[in-house]
PDB file of N, CA and C in Angstrom:
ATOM      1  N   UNK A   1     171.725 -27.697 -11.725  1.00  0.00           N
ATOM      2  CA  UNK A   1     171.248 -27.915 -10.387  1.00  0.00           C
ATOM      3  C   UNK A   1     169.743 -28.189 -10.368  1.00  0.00           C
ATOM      4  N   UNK A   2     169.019 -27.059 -11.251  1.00  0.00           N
ATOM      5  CA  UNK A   2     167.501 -27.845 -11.107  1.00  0.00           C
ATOM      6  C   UNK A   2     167.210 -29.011 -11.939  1.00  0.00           C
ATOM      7  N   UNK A   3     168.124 -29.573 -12.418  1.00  0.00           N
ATOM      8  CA  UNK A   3     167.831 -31.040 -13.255  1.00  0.00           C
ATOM      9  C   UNK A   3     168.045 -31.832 -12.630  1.00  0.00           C
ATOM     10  N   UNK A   4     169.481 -31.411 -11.409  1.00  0.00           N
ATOM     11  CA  UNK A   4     169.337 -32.600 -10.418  1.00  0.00           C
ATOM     12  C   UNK A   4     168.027 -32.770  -9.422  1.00  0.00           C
ATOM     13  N   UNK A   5     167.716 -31.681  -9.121  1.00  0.00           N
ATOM     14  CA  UNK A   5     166.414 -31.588  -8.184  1.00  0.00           C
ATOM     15  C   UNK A   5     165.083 -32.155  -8.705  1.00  0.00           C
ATOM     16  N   UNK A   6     164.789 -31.945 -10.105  1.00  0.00           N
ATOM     17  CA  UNK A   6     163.951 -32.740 -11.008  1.00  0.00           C
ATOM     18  C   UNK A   6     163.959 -34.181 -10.789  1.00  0.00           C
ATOM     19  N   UNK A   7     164.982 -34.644 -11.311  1.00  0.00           N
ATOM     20  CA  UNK A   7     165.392 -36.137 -11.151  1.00  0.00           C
ATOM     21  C   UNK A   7     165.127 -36.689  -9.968  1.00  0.00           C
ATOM     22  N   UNK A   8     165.838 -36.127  -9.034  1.00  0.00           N
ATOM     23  CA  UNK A   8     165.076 -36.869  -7.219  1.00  0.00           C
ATOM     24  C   UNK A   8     163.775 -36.539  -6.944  1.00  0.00           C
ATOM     25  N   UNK A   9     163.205 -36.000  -7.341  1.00  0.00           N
ATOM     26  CA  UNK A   9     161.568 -35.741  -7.203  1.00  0.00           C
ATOM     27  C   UNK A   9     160.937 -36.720  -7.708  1.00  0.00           C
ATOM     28  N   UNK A  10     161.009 -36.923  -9.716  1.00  0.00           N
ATOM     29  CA  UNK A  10     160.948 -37.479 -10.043  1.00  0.00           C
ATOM     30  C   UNK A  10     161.111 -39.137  -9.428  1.00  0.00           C
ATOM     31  N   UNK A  11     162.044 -39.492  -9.028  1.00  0.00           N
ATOM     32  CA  UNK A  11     162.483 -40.660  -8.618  1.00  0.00           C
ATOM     33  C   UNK A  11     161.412 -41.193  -7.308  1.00  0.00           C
ATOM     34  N   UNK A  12     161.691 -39.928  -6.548  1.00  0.00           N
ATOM     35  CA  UNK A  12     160.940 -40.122  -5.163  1.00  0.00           C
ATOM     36  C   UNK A  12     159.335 -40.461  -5.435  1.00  0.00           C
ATOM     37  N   UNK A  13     158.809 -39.714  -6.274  1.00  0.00           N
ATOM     38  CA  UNK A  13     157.603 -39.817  -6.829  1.00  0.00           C
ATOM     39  C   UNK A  13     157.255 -41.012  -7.267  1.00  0.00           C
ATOM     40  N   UNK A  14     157.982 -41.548  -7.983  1.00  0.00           N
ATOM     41  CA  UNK A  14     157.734 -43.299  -8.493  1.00  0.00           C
ATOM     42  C   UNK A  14     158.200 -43.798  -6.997  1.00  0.00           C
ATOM     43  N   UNK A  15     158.857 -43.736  -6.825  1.00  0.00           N
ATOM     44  CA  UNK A  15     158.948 -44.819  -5.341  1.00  0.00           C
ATOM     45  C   UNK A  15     157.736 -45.049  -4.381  1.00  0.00           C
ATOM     46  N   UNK A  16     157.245 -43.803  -4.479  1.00  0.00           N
ATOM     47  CA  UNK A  16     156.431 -43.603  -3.360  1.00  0.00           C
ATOM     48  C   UNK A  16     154.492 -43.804  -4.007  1.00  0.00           C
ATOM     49  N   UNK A  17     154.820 -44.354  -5.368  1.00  0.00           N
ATOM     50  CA  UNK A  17     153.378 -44.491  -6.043  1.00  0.00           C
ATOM     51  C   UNK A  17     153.492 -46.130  -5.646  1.00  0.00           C
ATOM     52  N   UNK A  18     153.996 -46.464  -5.712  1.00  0.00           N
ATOM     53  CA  UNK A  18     153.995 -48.273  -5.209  1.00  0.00           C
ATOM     54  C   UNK A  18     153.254 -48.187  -3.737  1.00  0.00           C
ATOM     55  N   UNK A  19     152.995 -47.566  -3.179  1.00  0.00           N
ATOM     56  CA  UNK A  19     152.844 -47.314  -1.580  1.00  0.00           C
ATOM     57  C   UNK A  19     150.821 -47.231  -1.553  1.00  0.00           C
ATOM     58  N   UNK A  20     150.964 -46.603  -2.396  1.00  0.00           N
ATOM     59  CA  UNK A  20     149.228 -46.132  -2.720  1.00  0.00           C
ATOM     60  C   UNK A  20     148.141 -47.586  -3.113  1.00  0.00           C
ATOM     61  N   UNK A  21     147.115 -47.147  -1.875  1.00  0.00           N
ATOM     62  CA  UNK A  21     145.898 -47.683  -1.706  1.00  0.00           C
ATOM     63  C   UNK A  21     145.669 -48.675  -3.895  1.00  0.00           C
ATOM     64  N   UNK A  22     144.115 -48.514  -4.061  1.00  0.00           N
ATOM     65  CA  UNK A  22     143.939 -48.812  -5.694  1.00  0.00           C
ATOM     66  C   UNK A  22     143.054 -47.442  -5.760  1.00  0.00           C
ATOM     67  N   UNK A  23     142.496 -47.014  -4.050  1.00  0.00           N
ATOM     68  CA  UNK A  23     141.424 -45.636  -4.592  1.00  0.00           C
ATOM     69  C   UNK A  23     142.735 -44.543  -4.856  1.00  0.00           C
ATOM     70  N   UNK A  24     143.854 -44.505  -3.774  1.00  0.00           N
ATOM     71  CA  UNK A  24     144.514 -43.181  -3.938  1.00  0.00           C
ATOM     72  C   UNK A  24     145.161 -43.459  -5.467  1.00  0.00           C
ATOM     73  N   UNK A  25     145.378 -44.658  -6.203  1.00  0.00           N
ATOM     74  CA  UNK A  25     146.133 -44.916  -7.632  1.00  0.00           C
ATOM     75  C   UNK A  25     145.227 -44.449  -8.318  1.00  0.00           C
ATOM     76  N   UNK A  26     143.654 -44.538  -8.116  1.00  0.00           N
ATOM     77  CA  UNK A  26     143.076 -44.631  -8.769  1.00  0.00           C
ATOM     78  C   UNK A  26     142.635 -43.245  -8.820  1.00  0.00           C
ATOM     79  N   UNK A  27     142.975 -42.101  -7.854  1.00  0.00           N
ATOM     80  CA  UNK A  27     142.474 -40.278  -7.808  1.00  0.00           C
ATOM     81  C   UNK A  27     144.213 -40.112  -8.588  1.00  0.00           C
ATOM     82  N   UNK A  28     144.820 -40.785  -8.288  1.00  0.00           N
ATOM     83  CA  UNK A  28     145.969 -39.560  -9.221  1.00  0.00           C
ATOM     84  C   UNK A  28     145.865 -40.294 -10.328  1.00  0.00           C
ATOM     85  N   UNK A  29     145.837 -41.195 -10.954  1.00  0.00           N
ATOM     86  CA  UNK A  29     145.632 -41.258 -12.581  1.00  0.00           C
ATOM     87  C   UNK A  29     144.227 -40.627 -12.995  1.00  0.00           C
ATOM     88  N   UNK A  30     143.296 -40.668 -12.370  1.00  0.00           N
ATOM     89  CA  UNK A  30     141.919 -39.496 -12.669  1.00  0.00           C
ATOM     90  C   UNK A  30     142.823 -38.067 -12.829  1.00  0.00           C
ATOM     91  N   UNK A  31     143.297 -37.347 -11.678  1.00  0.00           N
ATOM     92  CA  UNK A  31     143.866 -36.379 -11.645  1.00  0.00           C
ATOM     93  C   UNK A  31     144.722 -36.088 -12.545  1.00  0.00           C
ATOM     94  N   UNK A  32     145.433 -36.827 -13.461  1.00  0.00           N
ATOM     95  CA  UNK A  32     146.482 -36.412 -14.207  1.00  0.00           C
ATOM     96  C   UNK A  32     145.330 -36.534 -15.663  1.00  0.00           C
ATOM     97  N   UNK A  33     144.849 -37.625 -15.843  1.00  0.00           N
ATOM     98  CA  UNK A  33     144.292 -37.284 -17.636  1.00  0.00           C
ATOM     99  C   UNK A  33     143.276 -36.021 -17.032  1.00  0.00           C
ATOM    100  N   UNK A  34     142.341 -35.735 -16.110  1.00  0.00           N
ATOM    101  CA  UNK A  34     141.486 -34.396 -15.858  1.00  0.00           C
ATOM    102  C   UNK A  34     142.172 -33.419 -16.082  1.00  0.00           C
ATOM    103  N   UNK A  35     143.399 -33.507 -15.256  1.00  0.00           N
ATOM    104  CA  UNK A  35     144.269 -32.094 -16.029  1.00  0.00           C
ATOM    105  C   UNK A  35     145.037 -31.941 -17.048  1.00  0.00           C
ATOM    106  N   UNK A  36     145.346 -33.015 -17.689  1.00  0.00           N
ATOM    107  CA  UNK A  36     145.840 -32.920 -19.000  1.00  0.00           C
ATOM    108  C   UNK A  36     144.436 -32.068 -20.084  1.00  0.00           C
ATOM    109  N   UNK A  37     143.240 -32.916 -19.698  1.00  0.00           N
ATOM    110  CA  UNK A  37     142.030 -32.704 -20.290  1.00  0.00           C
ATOM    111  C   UNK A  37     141.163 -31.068 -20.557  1.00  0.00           C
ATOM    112  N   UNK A  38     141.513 -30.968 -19.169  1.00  0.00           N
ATOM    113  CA  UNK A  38     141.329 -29.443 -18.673  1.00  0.00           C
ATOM    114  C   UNK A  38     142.176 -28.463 -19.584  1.00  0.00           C
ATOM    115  N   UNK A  39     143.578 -28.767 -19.045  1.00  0.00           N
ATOM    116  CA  UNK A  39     144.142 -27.557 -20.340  1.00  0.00           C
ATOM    117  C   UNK A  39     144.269 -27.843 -21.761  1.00  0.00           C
ATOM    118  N   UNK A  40     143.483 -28.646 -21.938  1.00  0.00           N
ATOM    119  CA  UNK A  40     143.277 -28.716 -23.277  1.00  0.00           C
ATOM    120  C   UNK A  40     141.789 -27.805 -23.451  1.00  0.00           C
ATOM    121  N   UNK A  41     141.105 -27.940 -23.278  1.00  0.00           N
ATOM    122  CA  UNK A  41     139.968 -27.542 -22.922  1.00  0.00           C
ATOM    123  C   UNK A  41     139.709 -26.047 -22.140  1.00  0.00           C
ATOM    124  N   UNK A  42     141.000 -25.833 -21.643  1.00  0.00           N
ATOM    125  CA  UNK A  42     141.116 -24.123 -21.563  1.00  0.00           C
ATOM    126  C   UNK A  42     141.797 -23.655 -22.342  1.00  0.00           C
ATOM    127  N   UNK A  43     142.887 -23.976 -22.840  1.00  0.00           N
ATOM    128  CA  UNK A  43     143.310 -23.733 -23.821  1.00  0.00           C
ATOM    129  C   UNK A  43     142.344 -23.317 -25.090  1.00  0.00           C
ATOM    130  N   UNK A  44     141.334 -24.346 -25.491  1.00  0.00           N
ATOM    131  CA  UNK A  44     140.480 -23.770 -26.492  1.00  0.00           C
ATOM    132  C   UNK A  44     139.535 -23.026 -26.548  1.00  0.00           C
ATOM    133  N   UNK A  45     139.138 -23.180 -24.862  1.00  0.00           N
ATOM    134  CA  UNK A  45     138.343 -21.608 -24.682  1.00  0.00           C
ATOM    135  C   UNK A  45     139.000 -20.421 -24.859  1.00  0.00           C
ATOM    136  N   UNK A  46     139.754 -20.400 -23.726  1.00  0.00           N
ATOM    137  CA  UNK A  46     141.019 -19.039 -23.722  1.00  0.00           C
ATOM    138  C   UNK A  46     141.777 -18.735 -24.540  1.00  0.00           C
ATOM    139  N   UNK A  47     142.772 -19.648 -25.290  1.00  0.00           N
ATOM    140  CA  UNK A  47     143.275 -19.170 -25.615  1.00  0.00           C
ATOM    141  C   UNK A  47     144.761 -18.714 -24.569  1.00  0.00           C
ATOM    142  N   UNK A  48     144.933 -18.464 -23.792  1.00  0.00           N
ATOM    143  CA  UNK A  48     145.628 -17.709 -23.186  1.00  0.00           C
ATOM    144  C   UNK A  48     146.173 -18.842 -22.127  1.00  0.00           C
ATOM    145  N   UNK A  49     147.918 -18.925 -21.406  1.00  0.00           N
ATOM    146  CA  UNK A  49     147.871 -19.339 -20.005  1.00  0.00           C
ATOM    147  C   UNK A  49     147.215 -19.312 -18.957  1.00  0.00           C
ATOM    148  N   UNK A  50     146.532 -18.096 -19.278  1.00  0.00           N
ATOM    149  CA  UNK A  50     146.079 -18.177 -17.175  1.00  0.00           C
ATOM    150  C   UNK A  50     144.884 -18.749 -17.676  1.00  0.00           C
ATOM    151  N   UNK A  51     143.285 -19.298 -18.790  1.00  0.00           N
ATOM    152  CA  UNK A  51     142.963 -20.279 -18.842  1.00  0.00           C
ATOM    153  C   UNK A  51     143.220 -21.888 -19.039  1.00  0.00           C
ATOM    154  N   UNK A  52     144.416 -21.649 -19.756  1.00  0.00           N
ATOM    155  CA  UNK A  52     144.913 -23.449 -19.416  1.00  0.00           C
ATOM    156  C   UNK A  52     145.481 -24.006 -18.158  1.00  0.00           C
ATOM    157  N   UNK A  53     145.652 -22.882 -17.328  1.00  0.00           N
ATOM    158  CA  UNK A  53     146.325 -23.776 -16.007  1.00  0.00           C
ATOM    159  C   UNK A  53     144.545 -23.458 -15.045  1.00  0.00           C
ATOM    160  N   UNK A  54     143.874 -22.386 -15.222  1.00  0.00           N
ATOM    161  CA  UNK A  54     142.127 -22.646 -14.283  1.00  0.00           C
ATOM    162  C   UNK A  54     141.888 -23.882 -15.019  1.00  0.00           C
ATOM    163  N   UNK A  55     141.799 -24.068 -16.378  1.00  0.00           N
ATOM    164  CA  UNK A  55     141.569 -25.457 -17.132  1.00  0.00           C
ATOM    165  C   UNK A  55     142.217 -26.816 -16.294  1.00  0.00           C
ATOM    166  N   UNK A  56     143.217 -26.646 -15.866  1.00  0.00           N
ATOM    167  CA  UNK A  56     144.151 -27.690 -15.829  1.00  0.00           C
ATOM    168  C   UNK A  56     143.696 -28.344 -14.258  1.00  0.00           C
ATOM    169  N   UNK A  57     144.084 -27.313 -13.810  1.00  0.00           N
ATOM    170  CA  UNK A  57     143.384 -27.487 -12.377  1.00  0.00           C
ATOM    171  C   UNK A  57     141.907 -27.961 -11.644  1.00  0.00           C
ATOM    172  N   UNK A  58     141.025 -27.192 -12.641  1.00  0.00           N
ATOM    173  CA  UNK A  58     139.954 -27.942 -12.757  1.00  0.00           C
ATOM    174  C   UNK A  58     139.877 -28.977 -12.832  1.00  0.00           C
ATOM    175  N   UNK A  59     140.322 -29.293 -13.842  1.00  0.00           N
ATOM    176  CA  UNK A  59     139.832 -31.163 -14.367  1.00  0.00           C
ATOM    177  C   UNK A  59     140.883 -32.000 -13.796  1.00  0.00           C
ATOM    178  N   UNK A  60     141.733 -31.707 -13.131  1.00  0.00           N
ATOM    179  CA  UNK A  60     142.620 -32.654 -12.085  1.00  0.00           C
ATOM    180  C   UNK A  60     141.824 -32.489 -10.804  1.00  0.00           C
ATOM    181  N   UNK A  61     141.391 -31.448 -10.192  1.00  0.00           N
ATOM    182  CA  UNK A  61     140.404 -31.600  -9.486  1.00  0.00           C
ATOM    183  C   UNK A  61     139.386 -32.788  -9.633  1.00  0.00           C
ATOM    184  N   UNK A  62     138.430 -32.233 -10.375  1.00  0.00           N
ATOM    185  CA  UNK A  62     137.639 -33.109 -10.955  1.00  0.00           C
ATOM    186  C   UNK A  62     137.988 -34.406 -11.165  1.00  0.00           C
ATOM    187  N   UNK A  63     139.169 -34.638 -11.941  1.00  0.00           N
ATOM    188  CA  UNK A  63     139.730 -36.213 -12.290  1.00  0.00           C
ATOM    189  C   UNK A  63     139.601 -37.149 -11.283  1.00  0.00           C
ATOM    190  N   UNK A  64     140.504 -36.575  -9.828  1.00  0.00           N
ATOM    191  CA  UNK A  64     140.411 -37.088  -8.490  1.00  0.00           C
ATOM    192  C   UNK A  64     139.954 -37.260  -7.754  1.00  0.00           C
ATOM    193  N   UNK A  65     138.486 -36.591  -7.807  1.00  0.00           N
ATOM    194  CA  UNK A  65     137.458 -36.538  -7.660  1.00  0.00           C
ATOM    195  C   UNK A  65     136.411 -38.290  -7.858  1.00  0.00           C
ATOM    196  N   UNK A  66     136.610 -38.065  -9.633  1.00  0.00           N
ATOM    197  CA  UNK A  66     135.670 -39.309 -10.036  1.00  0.00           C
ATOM    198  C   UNK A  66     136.968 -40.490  -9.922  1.00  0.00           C
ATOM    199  N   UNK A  67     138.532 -40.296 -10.119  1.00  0.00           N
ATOM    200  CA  UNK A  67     139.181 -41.803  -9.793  1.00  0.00           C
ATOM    201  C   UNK A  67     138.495 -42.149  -8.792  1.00  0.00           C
ATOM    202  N   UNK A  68     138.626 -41.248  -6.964  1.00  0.00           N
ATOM    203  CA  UNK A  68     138.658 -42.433  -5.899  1.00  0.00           C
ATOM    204  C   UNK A  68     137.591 -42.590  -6.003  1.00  0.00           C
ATOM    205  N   UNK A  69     136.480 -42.332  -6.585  1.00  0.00           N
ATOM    206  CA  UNK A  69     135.096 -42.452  -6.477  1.00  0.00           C
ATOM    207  C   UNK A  69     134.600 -43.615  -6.812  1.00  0.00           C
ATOM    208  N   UNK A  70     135.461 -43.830  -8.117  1.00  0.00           N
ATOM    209  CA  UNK A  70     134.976 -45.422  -9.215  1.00  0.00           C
ATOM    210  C   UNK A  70     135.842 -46.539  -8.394  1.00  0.00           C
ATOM    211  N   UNK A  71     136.635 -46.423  -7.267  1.00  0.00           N
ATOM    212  CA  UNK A  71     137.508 -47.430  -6.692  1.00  0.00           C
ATOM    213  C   UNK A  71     136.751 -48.368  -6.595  1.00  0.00           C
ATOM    214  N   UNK A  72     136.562 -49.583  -6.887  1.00  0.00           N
ATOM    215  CA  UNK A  72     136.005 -50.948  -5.980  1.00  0.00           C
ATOM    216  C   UNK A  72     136.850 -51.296  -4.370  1.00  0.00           C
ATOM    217  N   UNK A  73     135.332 -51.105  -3.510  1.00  0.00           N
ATOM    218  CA  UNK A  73     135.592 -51.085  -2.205  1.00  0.00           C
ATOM    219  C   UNK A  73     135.639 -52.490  -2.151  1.00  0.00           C
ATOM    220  N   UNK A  74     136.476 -52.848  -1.498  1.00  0.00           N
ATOM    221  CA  UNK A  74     136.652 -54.132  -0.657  1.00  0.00           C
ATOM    222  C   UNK A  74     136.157 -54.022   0.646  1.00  0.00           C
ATOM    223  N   UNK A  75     135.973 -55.831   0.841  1.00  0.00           N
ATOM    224  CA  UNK A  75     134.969 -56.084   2.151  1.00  0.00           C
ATOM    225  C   UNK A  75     135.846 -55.630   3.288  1.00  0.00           C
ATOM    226  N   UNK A  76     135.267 -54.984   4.217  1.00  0.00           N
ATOM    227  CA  UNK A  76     135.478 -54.394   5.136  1.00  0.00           C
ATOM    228  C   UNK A  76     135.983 -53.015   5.509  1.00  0.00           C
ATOM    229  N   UNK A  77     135.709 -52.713   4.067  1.00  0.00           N
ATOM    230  CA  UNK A  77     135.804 -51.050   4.188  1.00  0.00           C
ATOM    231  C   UNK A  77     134.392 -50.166   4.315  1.00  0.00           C
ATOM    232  N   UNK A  78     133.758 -50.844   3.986  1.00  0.00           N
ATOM    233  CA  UNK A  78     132.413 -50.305   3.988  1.00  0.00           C
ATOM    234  C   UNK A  78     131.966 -49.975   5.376  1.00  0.00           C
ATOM    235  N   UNK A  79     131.473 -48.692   5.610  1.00  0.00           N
ATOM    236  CA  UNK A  79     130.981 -48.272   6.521  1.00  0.00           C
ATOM    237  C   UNK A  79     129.589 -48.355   7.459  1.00  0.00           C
ATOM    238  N   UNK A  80     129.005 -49.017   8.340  1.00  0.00           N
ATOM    239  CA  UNK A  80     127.779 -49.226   8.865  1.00  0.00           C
ATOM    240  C   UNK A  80     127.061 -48.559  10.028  1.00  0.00           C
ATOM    241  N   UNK A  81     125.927 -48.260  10.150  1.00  0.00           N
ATOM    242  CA  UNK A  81     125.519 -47.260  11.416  1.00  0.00           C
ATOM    243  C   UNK A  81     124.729 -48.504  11.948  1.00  0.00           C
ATOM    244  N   UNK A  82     124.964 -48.513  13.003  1.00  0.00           N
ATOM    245  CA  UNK A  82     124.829 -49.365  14.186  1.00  0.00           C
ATOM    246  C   UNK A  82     123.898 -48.880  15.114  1.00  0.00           C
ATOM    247  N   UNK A  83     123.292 -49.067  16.250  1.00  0.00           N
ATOM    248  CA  UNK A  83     122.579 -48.623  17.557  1.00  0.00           C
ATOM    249  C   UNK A  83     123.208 -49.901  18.709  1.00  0.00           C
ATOM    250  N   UNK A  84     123.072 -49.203  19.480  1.00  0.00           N
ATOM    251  CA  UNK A  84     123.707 -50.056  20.541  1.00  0.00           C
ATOM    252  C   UNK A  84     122.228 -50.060  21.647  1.00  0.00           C
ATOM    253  N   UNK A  85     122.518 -50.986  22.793  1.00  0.00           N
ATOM    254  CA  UNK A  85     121.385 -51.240  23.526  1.00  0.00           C
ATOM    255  C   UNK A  85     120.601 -49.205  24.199  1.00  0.00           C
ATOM    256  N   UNK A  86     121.679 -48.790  24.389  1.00  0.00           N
ATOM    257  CA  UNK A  86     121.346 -47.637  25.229  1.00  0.00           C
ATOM    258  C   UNK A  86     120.747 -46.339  24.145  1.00  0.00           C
ATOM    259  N   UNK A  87     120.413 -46.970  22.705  1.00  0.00           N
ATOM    260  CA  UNK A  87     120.226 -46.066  21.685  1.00  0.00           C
ATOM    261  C   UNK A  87     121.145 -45.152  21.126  1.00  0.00           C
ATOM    262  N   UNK A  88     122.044 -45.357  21.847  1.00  0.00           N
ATOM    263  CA  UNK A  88     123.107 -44.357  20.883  1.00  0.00           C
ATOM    264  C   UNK A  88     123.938 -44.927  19.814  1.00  0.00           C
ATOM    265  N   UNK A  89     123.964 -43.822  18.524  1.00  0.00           N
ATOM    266  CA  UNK A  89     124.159 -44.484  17.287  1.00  0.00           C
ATOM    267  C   UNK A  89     125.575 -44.483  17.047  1.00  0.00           C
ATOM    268  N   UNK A  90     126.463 -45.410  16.392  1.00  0.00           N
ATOM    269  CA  UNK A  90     128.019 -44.974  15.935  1.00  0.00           C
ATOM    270  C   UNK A  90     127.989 -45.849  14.627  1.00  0.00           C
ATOM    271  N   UNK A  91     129.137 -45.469  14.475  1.00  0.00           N
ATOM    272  CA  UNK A  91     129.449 -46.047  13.141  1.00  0.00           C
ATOM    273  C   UNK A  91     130.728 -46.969  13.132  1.00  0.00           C
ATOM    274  N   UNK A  92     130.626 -48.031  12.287  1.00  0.00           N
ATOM    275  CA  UNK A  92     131.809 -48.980  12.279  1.00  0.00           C
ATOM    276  C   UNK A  92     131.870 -50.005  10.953  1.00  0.00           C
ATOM    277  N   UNK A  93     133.253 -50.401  10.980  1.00  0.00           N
ATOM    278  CA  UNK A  93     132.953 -51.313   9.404  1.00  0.00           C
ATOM    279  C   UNK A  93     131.525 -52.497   9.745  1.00  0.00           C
ATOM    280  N   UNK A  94     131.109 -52.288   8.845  1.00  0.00           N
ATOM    281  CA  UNK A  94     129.913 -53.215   8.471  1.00  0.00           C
ATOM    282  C   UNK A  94     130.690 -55.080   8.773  1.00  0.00           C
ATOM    283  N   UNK A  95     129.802 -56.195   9.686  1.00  0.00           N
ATOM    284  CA  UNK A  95     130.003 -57.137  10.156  1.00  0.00           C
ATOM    285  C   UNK A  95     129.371 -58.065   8.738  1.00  0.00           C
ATOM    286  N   UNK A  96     129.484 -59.178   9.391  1.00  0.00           N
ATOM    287  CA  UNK A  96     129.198 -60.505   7.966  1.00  0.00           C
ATOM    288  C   UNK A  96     127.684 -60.520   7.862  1.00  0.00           C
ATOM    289  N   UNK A  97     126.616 -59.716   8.683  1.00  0.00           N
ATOM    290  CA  UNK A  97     125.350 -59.796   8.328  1.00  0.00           C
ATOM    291  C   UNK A  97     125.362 -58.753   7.334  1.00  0.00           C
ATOM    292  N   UNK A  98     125.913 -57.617   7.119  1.00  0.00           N
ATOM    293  CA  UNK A  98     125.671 -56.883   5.515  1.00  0.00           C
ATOM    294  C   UNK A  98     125.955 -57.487   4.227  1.00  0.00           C
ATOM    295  N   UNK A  99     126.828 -58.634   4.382  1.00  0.00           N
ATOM    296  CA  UNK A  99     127.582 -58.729   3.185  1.00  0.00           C
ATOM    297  C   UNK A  99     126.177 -60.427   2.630  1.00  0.00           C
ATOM    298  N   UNK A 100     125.681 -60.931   3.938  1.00  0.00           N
ATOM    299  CA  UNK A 100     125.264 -62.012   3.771  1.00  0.00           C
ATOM    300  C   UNK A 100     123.499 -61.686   3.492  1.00  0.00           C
ATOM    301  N   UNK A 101     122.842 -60.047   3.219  1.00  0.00           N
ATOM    302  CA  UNK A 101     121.998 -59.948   3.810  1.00  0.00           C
ATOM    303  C   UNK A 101     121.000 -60.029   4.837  1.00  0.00           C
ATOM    304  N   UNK A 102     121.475 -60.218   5.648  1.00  0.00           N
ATOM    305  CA  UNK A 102     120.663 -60.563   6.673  1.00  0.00           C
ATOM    306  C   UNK A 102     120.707 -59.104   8.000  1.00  0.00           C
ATOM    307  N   UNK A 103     120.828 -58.149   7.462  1.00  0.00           N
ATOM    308  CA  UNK A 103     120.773 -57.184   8.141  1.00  0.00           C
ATOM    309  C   UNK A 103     119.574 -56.820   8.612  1.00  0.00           C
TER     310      UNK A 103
END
């Protein structure tokens, strides 16, 4: 019974990675070698389980961290602070004068 439950997880899990942004592809493959990395790396401190899984966790943290980070943003994701006539400031995707310099 839990092999069947494995398997549809499993399954669901690949189905549902086709769906993901290139930053969110790009935090869970960070996330998975960080925590592979991590319990390796607690492991050789510790010695022990309960440092290879703080290990593990860590550096999947971390991993997902620096994937979405290194994403290449595409135009019009980038964020711009604006003023409007009445001085009040907001924020919105950046228009064709950022990309053309002429800001």
């Amino acid at each position: 019974m839990k092999a069947n439950r494995l398997i549809v997880a499993a399954l669901a899990a690949l189905t549902l990675a086709g769906c993901q942004t290139e930053s969110q592809q790009r935090a869970g493959t960070g996330a998975l070698i960080g925590g592979a990395g991590g319990a390796l790396v607690g492991q050789a401190i510790g010695g022990n389980t309960e440092s290879t899984l703080i290990g593990a966790a860590g550096g999947a943290l971390l991993g997902a961290v620096v994937g979405s980070s290194t994403a290449p943003k595409r135009r019009g994701e980038e964020m711009c602070r604006y003023r409007d006539r009445r001085g009040r400031e907001y924020v919105a995707p950046c228009d064709d004068r950022y990309y053309n310099g002429d800001y």
